[in-house]
N, C-alpha and C. Protein backbone atom coordinates (compact mmCIF):
# COMPACT_ATOMS: atom_id res chain seq x y z
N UNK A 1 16.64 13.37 -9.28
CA UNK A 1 16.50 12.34 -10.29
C UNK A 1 15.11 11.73 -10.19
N UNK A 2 14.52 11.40 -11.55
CA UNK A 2 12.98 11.24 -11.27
C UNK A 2 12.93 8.99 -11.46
N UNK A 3 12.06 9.28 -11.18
CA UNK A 3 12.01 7.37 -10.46
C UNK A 3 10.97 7.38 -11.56
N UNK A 4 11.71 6.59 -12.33
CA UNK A 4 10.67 6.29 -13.45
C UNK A 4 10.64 4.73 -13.58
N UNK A 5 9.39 4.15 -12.75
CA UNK A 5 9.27 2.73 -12.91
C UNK A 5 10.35 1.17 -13.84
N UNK A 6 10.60 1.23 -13.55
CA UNK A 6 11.34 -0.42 -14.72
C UNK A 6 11.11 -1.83 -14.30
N UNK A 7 10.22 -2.00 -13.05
CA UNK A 7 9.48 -3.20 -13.28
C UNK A 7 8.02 -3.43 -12.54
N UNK A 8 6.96 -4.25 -12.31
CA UNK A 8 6.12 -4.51 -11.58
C UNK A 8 6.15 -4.10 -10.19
N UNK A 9 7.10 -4.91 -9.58
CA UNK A 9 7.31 -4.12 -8.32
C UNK A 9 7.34 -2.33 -7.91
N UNK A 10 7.66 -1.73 -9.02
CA UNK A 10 8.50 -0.22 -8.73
C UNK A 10 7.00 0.22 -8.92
N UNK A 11 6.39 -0.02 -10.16
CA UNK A 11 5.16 0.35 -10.56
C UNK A 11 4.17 0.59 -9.04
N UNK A 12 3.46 -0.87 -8.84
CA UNK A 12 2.88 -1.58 -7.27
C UNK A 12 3.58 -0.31 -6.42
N UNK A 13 5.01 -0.31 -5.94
CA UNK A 13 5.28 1.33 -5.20
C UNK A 13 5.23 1.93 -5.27
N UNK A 14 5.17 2.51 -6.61
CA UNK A 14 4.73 4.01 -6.49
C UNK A 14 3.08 4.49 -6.63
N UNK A 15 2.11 3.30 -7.04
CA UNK A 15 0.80 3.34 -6.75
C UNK A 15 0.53 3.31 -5.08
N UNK A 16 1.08 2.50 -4.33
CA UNK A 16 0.70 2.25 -2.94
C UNK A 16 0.96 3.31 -2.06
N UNK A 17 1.70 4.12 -1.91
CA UNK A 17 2.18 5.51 -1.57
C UNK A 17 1.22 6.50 -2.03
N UNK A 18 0.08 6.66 -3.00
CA UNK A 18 -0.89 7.35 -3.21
C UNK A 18 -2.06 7.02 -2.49
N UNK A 19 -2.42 5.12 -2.41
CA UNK A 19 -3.41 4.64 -2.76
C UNK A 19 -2.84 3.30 -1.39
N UNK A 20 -3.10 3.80 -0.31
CA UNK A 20 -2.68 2.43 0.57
C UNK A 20 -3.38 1.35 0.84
N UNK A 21 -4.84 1.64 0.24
CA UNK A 21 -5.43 0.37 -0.17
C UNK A 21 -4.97 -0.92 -1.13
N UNK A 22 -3.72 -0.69 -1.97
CA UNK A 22 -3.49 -1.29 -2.90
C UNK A 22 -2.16 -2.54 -2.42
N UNK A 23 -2.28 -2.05 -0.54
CA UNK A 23 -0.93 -2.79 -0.06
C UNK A 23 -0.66 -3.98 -0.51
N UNK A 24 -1.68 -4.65 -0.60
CA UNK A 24 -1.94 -6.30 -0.64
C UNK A 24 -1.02 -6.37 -2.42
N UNK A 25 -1.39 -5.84 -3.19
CA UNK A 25 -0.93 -5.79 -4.50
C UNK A 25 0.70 -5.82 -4.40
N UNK A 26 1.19 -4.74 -3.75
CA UNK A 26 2.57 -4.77 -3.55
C UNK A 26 3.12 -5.71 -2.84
N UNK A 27 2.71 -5.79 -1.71
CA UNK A 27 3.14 -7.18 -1.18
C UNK A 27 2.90 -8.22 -2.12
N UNK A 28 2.23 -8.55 -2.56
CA UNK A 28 2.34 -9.92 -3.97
C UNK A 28 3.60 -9.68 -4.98
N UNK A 29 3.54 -8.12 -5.17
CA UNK A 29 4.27 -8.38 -6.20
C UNK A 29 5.47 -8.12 -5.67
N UNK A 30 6.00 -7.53 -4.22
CA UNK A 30 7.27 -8.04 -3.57
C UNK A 30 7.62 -8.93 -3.17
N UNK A 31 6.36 -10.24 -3.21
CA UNK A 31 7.08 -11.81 -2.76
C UNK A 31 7.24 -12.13 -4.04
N UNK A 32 6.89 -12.16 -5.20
CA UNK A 32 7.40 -13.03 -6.10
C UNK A 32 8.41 -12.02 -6.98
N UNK A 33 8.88 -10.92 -6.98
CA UNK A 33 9.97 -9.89 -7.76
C UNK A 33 11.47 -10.75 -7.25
N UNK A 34 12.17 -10.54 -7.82
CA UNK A 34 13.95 -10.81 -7.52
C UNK A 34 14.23 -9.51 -7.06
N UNK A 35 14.61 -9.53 -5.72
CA UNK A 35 15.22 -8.19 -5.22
C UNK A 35 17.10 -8.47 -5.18
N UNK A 36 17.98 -7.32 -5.07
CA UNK A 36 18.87 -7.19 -5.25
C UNK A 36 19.49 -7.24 -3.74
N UNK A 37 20.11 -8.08 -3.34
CA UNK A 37 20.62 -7.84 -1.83
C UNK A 37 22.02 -7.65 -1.54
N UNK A 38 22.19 -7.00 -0.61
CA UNK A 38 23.73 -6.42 -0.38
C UNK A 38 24.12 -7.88 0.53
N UNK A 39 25.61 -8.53 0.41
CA UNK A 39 25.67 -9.61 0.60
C UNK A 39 26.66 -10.64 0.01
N UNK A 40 26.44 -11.39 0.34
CA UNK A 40 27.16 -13.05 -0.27
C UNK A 40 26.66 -14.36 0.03
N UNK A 41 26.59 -14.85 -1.23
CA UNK A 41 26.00 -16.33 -1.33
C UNK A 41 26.76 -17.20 -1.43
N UNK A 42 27.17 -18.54 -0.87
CA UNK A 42 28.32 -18.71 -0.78
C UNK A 42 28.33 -19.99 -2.24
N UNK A 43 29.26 -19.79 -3.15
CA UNK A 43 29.16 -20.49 -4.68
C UNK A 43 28.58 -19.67 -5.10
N UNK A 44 27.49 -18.22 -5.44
CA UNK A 44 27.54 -17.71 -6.40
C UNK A 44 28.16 -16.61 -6.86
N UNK A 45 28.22 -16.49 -8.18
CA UNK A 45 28.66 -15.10 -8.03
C UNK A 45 27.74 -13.77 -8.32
N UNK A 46 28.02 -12.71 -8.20
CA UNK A 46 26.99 -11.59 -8.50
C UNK A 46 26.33 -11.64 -9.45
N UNK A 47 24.42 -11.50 -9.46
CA UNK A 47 24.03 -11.61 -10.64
C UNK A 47 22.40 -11.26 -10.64
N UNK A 48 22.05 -10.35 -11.31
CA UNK A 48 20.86 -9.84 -11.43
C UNK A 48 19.44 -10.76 -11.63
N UNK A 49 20.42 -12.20 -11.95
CA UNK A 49 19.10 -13.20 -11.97
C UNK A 49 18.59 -14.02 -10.74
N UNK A 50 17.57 -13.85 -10.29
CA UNK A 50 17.24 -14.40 -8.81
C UNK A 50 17.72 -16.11 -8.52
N UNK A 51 18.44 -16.17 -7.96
CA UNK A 51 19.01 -17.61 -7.62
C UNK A 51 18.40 -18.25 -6.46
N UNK A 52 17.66 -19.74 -6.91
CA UNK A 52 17.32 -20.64 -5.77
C UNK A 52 18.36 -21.55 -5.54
N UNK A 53 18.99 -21.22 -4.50
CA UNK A 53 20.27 -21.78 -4.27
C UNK A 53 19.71 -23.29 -3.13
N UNK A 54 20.61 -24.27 -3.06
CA UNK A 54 20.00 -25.32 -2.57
C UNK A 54 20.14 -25.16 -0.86
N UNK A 55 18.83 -25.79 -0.13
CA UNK A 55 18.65 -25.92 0.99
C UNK A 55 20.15 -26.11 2.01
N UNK A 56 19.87 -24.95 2.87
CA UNK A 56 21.45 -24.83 3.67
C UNK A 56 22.37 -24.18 3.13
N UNK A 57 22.78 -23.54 1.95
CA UNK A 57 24.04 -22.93 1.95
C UNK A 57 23.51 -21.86 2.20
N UNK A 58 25.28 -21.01 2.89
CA UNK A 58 25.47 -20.00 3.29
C UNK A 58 24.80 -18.98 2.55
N UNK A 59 25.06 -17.80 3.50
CA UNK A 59 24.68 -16.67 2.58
C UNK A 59 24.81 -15.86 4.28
N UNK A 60 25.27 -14.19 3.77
CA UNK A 60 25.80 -13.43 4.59
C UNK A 60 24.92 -11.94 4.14
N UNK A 61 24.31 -11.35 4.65
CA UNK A 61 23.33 -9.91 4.48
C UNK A 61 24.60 -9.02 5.05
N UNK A 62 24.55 -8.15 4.64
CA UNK A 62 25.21 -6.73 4.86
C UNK A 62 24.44 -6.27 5.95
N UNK A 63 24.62 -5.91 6.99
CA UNK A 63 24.03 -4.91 7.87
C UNK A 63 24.23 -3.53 7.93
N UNK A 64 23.26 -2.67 7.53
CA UNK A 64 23.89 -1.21 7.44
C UNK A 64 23.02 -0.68 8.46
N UNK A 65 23.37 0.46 8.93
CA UNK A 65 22.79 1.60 9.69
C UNK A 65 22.57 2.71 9.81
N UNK A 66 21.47 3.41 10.01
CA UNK A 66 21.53 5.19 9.49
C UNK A 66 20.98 5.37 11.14
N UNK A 67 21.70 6.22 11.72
CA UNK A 67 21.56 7.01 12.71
C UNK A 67 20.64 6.20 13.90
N UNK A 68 22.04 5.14 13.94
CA UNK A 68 21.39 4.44 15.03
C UNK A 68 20.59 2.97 15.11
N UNK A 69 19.68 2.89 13.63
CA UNK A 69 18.94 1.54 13.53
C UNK A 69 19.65 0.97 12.48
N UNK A 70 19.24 -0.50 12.46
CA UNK A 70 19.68 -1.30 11.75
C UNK A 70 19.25 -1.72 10.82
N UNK A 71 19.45 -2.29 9.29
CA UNK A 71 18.52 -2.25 8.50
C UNK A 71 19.17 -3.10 7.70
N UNK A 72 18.50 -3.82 6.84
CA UNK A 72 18.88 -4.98 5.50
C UNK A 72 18.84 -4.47 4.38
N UNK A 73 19.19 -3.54 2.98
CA UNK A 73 18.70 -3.01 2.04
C UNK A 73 18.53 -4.25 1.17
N UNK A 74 17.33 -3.66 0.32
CA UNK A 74 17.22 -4.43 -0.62
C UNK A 74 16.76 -3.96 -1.99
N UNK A 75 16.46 -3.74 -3.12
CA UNK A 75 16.59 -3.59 -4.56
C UNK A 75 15.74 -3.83 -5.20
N UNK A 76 14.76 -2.88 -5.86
CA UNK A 76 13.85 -3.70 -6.89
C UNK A 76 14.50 -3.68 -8.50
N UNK A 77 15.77 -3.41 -8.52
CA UNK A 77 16.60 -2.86 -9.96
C UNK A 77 17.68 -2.62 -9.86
N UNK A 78 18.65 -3.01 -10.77
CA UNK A 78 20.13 -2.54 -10.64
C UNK A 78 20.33 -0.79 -10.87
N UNK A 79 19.27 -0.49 -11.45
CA UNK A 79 19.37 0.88 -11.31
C UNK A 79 19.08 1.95 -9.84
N UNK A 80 18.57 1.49 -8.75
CA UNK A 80 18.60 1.44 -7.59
C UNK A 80 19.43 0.94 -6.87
N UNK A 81 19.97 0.33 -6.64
CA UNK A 81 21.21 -0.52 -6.67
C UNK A 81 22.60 0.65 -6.71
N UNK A 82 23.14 0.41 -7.71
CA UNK A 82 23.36 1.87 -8.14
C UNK A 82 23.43 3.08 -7.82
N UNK A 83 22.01 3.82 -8.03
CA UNK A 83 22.05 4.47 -7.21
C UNK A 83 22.36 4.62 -5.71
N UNK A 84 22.15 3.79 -5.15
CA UNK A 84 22.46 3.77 -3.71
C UNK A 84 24.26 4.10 -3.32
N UNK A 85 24.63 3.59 -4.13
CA UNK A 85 26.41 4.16 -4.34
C UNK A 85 27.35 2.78 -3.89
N UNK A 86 26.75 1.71 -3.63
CA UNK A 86 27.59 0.79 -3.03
C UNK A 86 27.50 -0.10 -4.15
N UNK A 87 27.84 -0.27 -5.10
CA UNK A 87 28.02 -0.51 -6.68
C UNK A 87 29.52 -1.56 -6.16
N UNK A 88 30.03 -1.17 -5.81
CA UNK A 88 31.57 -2.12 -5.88
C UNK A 88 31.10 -3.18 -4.40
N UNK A 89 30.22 -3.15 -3.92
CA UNK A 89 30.20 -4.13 -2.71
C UNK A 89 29.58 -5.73 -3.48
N UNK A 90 29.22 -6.44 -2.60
CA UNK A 90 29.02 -7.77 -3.66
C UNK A 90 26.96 -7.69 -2.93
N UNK A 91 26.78 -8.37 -3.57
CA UNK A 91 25.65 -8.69 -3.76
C UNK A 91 24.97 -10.07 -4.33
N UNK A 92 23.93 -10.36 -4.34
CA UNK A 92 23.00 -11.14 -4.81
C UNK A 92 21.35 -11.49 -4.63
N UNK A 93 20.71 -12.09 -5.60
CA UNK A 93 19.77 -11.83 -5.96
C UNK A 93 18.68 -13.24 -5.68
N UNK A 94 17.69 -12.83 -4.28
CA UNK A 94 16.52 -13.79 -4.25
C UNK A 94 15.33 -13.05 -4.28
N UNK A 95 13.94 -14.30 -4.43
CA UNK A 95 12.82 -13.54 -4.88
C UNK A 95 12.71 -12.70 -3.68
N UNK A 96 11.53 -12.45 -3.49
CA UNK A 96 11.55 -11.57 -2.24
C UNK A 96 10.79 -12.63 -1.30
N UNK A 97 10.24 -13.66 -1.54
CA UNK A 97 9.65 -14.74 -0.61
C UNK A 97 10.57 -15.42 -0.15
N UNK A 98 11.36 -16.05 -0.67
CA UNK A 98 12.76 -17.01 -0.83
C UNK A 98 13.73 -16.32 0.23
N UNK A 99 13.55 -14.95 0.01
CA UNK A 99 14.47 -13.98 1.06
C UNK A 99 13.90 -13.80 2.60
N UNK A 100 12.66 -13.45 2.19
CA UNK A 100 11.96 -13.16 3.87
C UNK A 100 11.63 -14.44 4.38
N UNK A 101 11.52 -15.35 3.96
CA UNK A 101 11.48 -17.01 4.84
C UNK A 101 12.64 -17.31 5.49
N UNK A 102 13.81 -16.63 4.95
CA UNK A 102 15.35 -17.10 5.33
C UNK A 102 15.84 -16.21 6.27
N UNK A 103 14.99 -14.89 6.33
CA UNK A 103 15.95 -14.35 6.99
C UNK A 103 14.78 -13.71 8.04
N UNK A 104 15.25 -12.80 9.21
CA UNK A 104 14.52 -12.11 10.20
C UNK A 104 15.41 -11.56 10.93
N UNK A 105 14.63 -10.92 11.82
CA UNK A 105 15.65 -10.04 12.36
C UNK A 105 15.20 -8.14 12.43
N UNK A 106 16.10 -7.11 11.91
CA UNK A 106 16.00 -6.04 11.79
C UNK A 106 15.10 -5.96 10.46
N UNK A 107 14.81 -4.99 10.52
CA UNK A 107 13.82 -4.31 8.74
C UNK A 107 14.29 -4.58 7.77
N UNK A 108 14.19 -4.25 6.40
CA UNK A 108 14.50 -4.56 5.56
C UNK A 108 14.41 -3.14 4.91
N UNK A 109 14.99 -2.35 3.85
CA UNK A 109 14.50 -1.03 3.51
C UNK A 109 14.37 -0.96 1.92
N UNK A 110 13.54 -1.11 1.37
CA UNK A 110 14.02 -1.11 -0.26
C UNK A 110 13.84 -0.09 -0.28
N UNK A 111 15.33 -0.19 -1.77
CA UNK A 111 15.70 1.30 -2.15
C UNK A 111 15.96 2.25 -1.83
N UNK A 112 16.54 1.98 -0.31
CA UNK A 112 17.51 3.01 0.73
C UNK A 112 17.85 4.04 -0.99
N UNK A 113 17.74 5.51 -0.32
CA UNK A 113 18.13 6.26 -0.28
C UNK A 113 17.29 7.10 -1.58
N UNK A 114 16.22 6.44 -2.15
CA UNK A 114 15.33 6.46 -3.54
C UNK A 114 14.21 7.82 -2.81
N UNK A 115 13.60 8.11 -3.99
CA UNK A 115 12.40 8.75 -3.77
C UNK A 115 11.29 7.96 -3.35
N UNK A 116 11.11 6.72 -3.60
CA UNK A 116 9.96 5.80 -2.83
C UNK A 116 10.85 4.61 -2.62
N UNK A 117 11.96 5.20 -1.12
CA UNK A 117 12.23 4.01 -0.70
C UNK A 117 11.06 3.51 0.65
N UNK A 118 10.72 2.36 1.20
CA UNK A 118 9.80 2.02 1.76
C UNK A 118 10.66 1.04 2.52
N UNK A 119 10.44 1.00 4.21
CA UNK A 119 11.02 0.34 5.60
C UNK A 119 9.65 -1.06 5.23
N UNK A 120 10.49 -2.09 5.03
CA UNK A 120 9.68 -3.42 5.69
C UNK A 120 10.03 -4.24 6.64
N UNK A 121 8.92 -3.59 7.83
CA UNK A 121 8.94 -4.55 8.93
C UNK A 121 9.17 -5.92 9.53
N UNK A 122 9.54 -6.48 9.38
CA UNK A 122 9.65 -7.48 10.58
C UNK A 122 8.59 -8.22 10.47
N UNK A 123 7.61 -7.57 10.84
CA UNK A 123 5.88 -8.31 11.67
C UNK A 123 4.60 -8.46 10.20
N UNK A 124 5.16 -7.03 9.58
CA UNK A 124 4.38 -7.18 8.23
C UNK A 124 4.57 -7.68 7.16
N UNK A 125 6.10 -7.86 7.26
CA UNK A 125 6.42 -9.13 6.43
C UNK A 125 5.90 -10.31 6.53
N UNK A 126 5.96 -11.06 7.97
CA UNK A 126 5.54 -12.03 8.74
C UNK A 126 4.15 -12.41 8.19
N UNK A 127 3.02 -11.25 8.52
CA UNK A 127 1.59 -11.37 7.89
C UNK A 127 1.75 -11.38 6.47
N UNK A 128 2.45 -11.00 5.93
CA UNK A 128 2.12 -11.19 4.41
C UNK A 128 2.58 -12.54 3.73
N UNK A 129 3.71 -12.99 4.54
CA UNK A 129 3.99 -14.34 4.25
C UNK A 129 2.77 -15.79 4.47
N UNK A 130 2.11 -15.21 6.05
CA UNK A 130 1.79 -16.18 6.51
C UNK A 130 0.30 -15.28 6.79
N UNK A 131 -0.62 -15.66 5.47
CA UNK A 131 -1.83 -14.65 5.05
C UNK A 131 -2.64 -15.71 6.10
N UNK A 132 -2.38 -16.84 6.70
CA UNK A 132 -3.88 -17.37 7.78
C UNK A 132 -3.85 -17.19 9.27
N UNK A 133 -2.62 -15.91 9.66
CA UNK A 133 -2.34 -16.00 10.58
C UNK A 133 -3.19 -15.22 11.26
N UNK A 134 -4.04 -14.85 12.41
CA UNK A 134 -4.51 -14.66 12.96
C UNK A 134 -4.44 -13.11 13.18
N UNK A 135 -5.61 -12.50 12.62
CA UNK A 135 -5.61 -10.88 12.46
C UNK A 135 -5.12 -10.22 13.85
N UNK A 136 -5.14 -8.99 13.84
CA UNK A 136 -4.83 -8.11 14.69
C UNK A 136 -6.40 -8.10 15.58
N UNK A 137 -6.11 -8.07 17.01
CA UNK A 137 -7.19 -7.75 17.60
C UNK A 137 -8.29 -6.67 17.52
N UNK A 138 -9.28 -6.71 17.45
CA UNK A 138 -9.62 -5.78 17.32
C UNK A 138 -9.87 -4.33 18.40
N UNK A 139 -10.22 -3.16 18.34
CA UNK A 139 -9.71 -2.23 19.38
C UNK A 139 -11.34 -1.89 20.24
N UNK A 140 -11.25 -1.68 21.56
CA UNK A 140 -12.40 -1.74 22.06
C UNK A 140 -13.07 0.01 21.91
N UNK A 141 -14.84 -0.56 22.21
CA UNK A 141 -15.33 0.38 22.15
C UNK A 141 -15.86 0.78 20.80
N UNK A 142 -15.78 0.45 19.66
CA UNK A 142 -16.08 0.37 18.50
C UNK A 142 -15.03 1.45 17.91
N UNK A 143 -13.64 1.92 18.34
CA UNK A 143 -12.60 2.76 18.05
C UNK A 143 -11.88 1.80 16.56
N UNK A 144 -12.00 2.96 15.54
CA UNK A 144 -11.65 2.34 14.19
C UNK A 144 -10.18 2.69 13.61
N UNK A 145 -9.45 1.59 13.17
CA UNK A 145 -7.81 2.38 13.05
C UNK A 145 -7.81 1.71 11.88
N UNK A 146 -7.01 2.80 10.73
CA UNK A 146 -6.97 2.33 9.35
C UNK A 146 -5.83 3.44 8.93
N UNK A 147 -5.88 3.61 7.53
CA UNK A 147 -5.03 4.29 6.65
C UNK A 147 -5.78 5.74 6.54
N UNK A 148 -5.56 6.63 6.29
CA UNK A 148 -6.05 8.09 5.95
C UNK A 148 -6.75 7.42 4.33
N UNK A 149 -7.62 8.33 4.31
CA UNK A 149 -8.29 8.05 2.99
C UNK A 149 -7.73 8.96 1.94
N UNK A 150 -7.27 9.77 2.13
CA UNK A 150 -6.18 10.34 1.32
C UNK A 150 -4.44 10.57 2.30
N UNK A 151 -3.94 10.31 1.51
CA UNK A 151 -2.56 9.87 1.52
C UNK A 151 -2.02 11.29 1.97
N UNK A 152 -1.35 11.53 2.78
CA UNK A 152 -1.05 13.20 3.08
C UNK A 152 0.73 12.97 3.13
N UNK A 153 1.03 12.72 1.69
CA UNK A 153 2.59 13.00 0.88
C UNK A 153 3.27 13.90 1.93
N UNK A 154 3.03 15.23 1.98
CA UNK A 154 3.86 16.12 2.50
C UNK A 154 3.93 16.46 3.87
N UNK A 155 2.84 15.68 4.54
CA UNK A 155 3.41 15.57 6.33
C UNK A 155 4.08 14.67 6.36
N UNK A 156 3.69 13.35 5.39
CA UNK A 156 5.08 12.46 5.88
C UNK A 156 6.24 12.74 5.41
N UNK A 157 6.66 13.35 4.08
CA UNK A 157 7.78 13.75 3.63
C UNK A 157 8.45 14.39 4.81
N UNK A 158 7.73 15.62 5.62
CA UNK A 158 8.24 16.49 6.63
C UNK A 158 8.92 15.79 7.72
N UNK A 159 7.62 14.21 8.03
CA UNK A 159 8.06 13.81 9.43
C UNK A 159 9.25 12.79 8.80
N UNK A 160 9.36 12.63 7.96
CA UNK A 160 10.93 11.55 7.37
C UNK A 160 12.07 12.02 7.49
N UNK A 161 12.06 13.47 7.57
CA UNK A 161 12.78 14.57 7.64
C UNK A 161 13.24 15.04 8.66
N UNK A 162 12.00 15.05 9.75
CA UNK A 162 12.68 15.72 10.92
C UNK A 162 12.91 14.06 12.02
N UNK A 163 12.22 12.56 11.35
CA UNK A 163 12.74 11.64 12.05
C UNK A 163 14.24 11.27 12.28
N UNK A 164 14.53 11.52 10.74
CA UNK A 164 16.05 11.42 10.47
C UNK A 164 17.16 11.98 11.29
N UNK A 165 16.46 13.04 11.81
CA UNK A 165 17.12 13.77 12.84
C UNK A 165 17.16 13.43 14.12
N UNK A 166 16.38 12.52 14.26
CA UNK A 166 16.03 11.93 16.09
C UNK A 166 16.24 10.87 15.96
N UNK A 167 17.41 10.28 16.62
CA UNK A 167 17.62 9.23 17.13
C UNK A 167 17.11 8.41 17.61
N UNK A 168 16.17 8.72 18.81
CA UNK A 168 15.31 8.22 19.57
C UNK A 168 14.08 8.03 19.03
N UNK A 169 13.72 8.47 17.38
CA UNK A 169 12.79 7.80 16.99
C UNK A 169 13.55 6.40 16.12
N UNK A 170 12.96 5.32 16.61
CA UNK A 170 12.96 3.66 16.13
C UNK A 170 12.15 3.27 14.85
N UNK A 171 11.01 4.06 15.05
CA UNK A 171 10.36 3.69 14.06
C UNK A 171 8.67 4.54 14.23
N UNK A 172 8.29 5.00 12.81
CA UNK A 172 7.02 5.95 12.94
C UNK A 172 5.79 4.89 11.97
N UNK A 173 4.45 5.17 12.70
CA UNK A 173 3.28 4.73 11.73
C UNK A 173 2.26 6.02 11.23
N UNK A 174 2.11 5.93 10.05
CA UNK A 174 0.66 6.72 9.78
C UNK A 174 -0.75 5.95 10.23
N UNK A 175 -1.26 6.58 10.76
CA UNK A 175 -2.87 5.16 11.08
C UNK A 175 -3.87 6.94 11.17
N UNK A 176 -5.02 6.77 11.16
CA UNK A 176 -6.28 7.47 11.65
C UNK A 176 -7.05 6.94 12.36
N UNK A 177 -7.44 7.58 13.32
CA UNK A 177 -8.47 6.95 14.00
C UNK A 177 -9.82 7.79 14.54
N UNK A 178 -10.72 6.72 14.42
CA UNK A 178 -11.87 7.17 14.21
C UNK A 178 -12.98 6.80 15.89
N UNK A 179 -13.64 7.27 16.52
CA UNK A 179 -14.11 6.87 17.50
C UNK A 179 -15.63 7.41 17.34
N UNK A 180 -16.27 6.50 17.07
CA UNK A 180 -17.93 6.43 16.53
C UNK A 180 -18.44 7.68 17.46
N UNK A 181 -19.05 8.24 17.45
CA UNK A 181 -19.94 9.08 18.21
C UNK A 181 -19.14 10.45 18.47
N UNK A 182 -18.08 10.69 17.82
CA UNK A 182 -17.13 11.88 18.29
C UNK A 182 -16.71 13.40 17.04
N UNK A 183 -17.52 13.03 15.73
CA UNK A 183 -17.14 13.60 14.74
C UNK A 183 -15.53 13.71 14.39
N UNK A 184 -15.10 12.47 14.71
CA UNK A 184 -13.85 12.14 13.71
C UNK A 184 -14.15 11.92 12.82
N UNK A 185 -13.24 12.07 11.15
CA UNK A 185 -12.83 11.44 9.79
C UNK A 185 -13.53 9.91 9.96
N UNK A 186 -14.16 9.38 8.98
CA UNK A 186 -13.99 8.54 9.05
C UNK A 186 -12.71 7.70 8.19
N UNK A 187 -12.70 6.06 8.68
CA UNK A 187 -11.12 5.84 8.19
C UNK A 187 -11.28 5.59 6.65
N UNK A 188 -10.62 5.40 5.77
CA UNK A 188 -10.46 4.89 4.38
C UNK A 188 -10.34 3.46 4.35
């Protein structure tokens, strides 16, 4: 089934997966989108319109798990949603800022089970929320770590593939690295 964009957010993902320079874009437009969460709010009922529900009430996340880790799904569309097959479970709907301030813990995965579903961290959520927080150190020796300057789709497709299969992998990064004086790539 082909993933044919239906809002800002989906758009922002499926550019950033080509183009990982464009992270910052998606992250904007995943804090302010209404994502779809597996769940219960306690007084509302299910509803595709993002609810600012008042300071302190309940609310309960679904915890699901694929082979071992733990994970929060979340939704940029009822058509994802949906797809995912858990259609009769309950749900509800905050922005995506409103959501990651409230909650922490395990990852978050939008669009479990999609062609550009994407794992959000924990820590990179954290930085994107809290943009004055104090960068990542930098690495000694003048050793440079970044994104590939082109996006290499089909090793990660492969390694998603054979991660799924290992348990004992928790969690994988793409990075390049570059070490001045050595005829490495440089980074993108």
């Amino acid at each position: 089934m082909d993933f044919a964009p239906e809002n800002a957010l989906e758009q922002a993902l499926i550019r950033v997966q080509s183009d990982p320079a464009l992270l910052p874009d998606f992250y904007r437009q995943l804090m302010a989108s209404p994502l779809l969460v597996l769940g219960r709010l306690e007084g509302y009922e299910p509803s595709e319109e993002a609810v600012t529900p008042k300071p302190g009430t309940p609310f309960e996340l679904d915890l699901l798990e694929k082979d071992g880790t733990f994970y929060y799904a979340v939704f940029s569309a009822m058509t994802r949603f949906k797809a995912f097959g858990r259609a009769e479970r309950s749900y509800f709907c905050f922005t995506g800022a409103h959501l990651f301030q409230r909650v922490g813990g395990p990852a978050f995965v939008l669009n479990p089970g999609s062609e550009y579903a994407k794992v959000l961290e924990a820590a990179e959520i954290a930085r994107w929320l809290d943009p004055s927080a104090p960068p990542t150190p930098s690495l000694p020796n003048g050793v440079l770590i970044g994104q590939p300057e082109t996006y290499p789709r089909k090793l990660v497709g492969a390694l998603c593939v054979l991660f799924l299969n290992r348990t004992q992998v928790a969690r994988a990064y793409l990075a390049q690295i570059a070490v001045p004086g050595s005829g490495s790539l440089p980074v993108g």
